[in-house]
C-alpha atoms as a PDB file:
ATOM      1  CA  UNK A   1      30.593  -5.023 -22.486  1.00  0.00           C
ATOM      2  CA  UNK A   2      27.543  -2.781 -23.319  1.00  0.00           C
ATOM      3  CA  UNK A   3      25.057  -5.995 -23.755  1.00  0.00           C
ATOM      4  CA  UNK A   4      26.318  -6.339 -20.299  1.00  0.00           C
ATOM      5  CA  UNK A   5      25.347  -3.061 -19.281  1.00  0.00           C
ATOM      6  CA  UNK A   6      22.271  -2.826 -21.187  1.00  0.00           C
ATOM      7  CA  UNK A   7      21.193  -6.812 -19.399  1.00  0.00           C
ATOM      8  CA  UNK A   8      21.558  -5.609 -15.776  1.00  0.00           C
ATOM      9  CA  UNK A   9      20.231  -2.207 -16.464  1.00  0.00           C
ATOM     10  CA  UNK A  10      16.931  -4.200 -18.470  1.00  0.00           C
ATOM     11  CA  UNK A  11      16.709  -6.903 -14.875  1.00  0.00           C
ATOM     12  CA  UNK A  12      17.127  -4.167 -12.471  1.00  0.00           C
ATOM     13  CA  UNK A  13      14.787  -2.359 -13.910  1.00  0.00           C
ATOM     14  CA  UNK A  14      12.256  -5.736 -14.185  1.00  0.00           C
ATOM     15  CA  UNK A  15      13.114  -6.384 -10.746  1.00  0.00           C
ATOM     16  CA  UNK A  16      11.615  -3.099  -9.292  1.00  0.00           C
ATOM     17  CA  UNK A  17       8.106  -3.605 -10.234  1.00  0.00           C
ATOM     18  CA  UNK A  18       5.004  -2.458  -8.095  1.00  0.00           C
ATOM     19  CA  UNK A  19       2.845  -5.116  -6.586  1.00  0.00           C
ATOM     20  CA  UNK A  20      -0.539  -4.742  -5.432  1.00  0.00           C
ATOM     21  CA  UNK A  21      -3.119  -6.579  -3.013  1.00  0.00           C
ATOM     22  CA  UNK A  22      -6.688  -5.007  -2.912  1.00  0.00           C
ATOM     23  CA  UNK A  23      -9.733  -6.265  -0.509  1.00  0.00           C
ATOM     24  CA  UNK A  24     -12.944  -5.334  -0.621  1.00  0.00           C
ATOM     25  CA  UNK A  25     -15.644  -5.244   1.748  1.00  0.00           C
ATOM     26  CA  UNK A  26     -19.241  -5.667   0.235  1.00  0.00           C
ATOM     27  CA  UNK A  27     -20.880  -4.806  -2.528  1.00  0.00           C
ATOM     28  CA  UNK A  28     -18.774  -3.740  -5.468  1.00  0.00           C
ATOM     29  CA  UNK A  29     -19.435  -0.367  -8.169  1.00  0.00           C
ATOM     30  CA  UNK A  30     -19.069   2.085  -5.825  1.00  0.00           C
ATOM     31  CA  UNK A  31     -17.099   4.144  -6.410  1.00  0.00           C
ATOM     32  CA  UNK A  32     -15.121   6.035  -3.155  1.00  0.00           C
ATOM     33  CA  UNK A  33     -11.889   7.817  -2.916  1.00  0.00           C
ATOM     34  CA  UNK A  34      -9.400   6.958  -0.621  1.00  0.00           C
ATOM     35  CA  UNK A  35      -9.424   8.770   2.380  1.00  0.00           C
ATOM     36  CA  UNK A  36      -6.512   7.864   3.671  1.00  0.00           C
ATOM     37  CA  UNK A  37      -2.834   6.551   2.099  1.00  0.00           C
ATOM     38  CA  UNK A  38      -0.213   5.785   4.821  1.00  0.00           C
ATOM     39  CA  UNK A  39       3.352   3.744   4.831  1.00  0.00           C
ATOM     40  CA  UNK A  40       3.277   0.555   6.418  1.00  0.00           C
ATOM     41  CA  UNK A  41       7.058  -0.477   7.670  1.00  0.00           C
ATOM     42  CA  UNK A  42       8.318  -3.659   7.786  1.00  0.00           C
ATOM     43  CA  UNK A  43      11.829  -5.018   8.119  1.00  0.00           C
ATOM     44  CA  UNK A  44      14.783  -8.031   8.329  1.00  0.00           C
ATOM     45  CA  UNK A  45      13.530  -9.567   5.220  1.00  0.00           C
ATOM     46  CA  UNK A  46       9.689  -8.219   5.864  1.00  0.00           C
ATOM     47  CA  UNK A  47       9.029 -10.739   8.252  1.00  0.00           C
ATOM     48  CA  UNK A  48       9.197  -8.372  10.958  1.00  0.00           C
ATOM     49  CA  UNK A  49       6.190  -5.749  11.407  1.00  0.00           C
ATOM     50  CA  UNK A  50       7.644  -2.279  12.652  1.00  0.00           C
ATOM     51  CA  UNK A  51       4.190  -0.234  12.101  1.00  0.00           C
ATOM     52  CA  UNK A  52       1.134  -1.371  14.024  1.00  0.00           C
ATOM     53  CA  UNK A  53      -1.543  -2.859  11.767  1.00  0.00           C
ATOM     54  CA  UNK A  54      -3.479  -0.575  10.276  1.00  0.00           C
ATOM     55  CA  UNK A  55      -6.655   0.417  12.138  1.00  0.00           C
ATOM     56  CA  UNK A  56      -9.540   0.436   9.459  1.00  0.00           C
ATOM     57  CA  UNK A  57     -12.340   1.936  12.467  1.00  0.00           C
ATOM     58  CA  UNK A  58     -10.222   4.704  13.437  1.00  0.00           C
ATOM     59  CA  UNK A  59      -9.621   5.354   9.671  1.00  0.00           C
ATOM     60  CA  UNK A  60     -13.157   5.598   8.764  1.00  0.00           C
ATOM     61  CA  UNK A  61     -14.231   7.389  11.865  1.00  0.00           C
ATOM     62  CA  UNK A  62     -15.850   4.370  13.286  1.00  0.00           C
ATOM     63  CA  UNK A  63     -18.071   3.527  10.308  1.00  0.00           C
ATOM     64  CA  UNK A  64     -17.387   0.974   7.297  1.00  0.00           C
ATOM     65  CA  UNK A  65     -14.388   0.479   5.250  1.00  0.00           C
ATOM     66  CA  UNK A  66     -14.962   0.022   1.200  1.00  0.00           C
ATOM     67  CA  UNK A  67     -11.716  -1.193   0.306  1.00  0.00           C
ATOM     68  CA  UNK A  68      -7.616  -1.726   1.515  1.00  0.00           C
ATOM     69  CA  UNK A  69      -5.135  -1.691  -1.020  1.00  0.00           C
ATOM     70  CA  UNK A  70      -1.179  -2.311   0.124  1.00  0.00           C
ATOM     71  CA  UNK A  71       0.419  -1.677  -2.523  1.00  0.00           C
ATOM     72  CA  UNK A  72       4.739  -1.665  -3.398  1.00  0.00           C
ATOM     73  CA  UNK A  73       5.192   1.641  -4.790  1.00  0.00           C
ATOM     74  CA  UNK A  74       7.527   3.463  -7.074  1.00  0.00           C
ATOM     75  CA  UNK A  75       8.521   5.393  -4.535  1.00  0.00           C
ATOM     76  CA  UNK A  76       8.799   2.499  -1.503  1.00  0.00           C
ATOM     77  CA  UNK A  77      10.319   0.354  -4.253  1.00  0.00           C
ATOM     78  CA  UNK A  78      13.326   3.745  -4.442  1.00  0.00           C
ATOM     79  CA  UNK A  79      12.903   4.347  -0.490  1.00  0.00           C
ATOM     80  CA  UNK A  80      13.132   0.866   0.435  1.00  0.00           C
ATOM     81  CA  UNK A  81      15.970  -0.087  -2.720  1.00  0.00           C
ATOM     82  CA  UNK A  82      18.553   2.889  -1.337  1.00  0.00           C
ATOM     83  CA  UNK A  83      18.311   1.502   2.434  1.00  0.00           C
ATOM     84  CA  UNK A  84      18.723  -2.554   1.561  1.00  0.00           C
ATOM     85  CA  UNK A  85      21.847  -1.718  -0.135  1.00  0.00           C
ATOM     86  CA  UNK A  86      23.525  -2.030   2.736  1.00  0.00           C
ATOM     87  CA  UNK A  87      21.805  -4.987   3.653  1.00  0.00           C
ATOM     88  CA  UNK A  88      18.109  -6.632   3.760  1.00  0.00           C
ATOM     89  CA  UNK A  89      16.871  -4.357   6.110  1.00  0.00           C
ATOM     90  CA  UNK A  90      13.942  -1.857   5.484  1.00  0.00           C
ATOM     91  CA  UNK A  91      10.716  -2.674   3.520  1.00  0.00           C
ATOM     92  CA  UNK A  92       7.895  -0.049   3.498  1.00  0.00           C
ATOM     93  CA  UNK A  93       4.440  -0.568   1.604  1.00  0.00           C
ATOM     94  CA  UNK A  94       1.448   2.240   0.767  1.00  0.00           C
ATOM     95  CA  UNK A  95      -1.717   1.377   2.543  1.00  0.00           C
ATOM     96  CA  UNK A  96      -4.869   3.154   1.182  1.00  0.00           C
ATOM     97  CA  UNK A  97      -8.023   2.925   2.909  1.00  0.00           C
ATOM     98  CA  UNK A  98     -11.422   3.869   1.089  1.00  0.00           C
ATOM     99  CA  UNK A  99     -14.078   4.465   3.935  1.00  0.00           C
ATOM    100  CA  UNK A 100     -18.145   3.606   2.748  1.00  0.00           C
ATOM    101  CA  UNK A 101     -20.493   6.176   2.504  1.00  0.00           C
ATOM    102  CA  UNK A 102     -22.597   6.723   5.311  1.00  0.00           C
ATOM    103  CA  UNK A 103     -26.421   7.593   4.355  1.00  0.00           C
ATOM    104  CA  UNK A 104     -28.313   9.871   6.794  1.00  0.00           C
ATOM    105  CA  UNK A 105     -31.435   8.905   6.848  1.00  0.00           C
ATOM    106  CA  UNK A 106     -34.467  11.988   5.941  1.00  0.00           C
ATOM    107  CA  UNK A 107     -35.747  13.563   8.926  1.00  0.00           C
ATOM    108  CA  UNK A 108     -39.597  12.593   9.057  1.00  0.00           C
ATOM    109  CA  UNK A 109     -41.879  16.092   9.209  1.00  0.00           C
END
């Protein structure tokens, strides 16, 4: 009986793991911190957006993203985990945006 125990407890927790998907947009070695983290909701199995897409211009103030990294957290995985209990229903992500550095350019005396 406590093998038992101690096999589910050892799955469930395997089964909870954090994914991660990270783009990025030119060159690479910079390095920028994310300037903004959000939730992105989906739902019925995740095929089924209920956030809008994320809006990478408005997040960087109109200039040029770094890098986008979704990522399943701990705490979606526990958010997400208490809701589909009753049934597939709820599946939020993180989504951090890291916005390039913007030079301005030396005024000319």
């Amino acid at each position: 009986m406590q093998t038992k125990i101690l096999l589910i407890a050892a799955l469930t927790l395997v089964a909870t793991g954090c994914t991660s998907i990270h783009f990025d947009n030119g060159s690479q070695g910079v390095n920028v911190p994310a300037t903004n983290e959000q939730w992105h909701h989906n739902f019925a199995l995740a095929l089924y957006e209920g956030s809008i897409p994320v809006d990478l211009k408005t997040n960087c103030n109109g200039g040029q993203w770094q890098s986008v990294e979704t990522q399943l957290s701990f705490i979606n995985g526990l958010a997400g985990g208490a809701v589909n209990s009753l049934g597939p229903i709820w599946y939020p992500k993180t989504v951090k945006t890291s916005c390039a550095m913007t030079q301005v350019p030396m005024a000319s005396e």
